[in-house]
Protein backbone atom coordinates (compact mmCIF):
# COMPACT_ATOMS: atom_id res chain seq x y z
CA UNK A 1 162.09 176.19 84.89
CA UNK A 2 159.77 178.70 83.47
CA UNK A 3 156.84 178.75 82.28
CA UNK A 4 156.22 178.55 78.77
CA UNK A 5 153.64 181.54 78.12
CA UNK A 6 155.62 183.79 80.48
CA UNK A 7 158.27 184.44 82.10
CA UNK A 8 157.43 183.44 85.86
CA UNK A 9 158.89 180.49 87.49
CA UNK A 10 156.59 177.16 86.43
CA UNK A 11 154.65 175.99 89.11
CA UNK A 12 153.85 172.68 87.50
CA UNK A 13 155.60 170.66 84.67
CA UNK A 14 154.55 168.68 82.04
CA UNK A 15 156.56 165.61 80.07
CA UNK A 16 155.57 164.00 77.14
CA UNK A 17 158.04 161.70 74.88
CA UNK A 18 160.95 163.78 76.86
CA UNK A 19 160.02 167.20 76.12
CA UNK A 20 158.78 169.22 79.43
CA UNK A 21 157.19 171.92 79.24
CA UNK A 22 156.64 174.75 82.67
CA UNK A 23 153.67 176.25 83.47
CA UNK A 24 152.96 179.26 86.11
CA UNK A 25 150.28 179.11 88.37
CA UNK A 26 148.01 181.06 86.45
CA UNK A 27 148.84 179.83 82.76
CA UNK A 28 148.04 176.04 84.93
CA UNK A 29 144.33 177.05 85.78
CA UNK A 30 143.26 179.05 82.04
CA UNK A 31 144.64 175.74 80.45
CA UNK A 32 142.69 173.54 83.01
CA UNK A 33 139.30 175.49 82.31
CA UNK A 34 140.24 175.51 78.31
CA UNK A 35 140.24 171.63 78.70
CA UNK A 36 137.50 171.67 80.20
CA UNK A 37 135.10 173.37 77.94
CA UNK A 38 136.58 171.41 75.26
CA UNK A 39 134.75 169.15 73.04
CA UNK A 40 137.34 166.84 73.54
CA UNK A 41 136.34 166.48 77.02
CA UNK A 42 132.53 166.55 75.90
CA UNK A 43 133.61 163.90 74.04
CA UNK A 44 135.47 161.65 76.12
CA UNK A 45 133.49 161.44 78.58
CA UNK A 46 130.68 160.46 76.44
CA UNK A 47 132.79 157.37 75.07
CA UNK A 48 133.66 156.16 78.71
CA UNK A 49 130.29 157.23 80.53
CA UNK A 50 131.52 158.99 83.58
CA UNK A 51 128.97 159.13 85.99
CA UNK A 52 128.83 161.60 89.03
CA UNK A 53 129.96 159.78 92.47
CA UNK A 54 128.08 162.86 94.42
């Protein structure tokens, strides 16, 4: 499979109501520091009150 913002061979994959989607090593880590900046996140976390375990 590759990965859906390039053309490199996805590194990790994705499925969601039977649609998969590739991603590349790279494309993997921008979207996993996107999410977490997100105000999504912000938010989430605020509704379930995750505490450090450190």
């Amino acid at each position: 499979m590759r990965c859906h913002y390039c053309e490199r061979e996805a590194t990790y994959e994705a499925e969601q109501s039977g649609v998969v989607v590739g991603l590349c090593e790279e494309h993997f880590k921008e979207r996993v520091e996107e999410l977490a900046e997100s105000d999504e996140l912000a938010s989430l976390r605020d509704r379930i009150d995750v505490e450090s375990s450190e």
